[in-house]
Protein backbone atom coordinates (compact mmCIF):
# COMPACT_ATOMS: atom_id res chain seq x y z
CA UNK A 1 92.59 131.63 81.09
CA UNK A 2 92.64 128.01 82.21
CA UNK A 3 92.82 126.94 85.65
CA UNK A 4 94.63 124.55 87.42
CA UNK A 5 93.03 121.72 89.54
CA UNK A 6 94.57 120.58 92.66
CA UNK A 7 97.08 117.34 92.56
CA UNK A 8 95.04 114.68 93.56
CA UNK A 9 95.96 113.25 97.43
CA UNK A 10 97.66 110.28 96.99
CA UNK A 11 95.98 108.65 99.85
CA UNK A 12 96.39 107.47 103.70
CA UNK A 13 98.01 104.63 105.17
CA UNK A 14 97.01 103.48 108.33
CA UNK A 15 99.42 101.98 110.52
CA UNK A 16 99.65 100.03 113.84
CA UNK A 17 102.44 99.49 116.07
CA UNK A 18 102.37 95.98 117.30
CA UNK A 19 105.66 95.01 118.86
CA UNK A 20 107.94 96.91 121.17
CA UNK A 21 111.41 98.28 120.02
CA UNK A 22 113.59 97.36 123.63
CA UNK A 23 115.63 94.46 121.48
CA UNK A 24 115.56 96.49 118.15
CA UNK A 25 118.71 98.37 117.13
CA UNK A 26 118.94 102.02 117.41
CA UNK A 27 118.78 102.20 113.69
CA UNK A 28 114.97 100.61 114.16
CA UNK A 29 113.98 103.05 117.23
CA UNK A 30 114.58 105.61 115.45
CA UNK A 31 112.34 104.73 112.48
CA UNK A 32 109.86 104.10 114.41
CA UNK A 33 109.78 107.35 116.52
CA UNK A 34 110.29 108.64 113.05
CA UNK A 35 106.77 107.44 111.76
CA UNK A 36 105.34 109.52 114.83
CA UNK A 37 104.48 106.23 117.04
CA UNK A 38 104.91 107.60 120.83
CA UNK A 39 103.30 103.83 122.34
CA UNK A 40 102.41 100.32 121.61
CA UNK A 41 99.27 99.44 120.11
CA UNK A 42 99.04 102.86 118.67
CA UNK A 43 97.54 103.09 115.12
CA UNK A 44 98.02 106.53 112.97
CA UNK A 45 97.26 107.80 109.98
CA UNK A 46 100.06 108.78 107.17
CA UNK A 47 100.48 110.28 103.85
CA UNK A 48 101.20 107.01 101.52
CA UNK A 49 104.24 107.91 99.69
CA UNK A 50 107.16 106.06 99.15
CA UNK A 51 109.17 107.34 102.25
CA UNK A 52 106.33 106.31 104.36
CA UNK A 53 106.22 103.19 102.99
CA UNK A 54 110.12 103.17 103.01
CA UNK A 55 110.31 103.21 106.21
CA UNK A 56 107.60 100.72 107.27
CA UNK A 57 109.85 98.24 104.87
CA UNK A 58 112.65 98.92 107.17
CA UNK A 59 110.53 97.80 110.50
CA UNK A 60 107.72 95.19 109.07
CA UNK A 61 108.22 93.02 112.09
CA UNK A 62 107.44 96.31 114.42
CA UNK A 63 104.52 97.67 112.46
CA UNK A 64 101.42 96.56 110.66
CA UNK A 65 99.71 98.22 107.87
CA UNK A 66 95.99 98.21 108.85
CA UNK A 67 93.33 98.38 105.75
């Protein structure tokens, strides 16, 4: 019997968020509060998939993708 290995983890993004979302439309804020960001200047760490990085595409003047 053969065994499986685990699907390999497709990495982490790290993101920061740099600018604040008063002037943004609600569209934006809630992308945003979507990624998990609760302040400014916050950086966390997230699965990098293509939502993720869907929805940093929708915000890039908001959020910066740290390396």
């Amino acid at each position: 019997m053969t065994t499986k290995k685990p699907k390999a983890v497709s990495g982490k993004i790290h993101l920061k968020w740099i600018r604040s979302a008063i002037c943004a439309p609600v569209k934006q804020k809630l992308v945003v509060k979507g990624l998990g960001f609760t302040r400014l200047n916050q950086v966390i760490e997230r699965p990098d998939n293509p939502a993720i990085r869907g929805m940093v595409a929708k915000v890039p003047h908001l959020v910066e993708i740290l390396q």
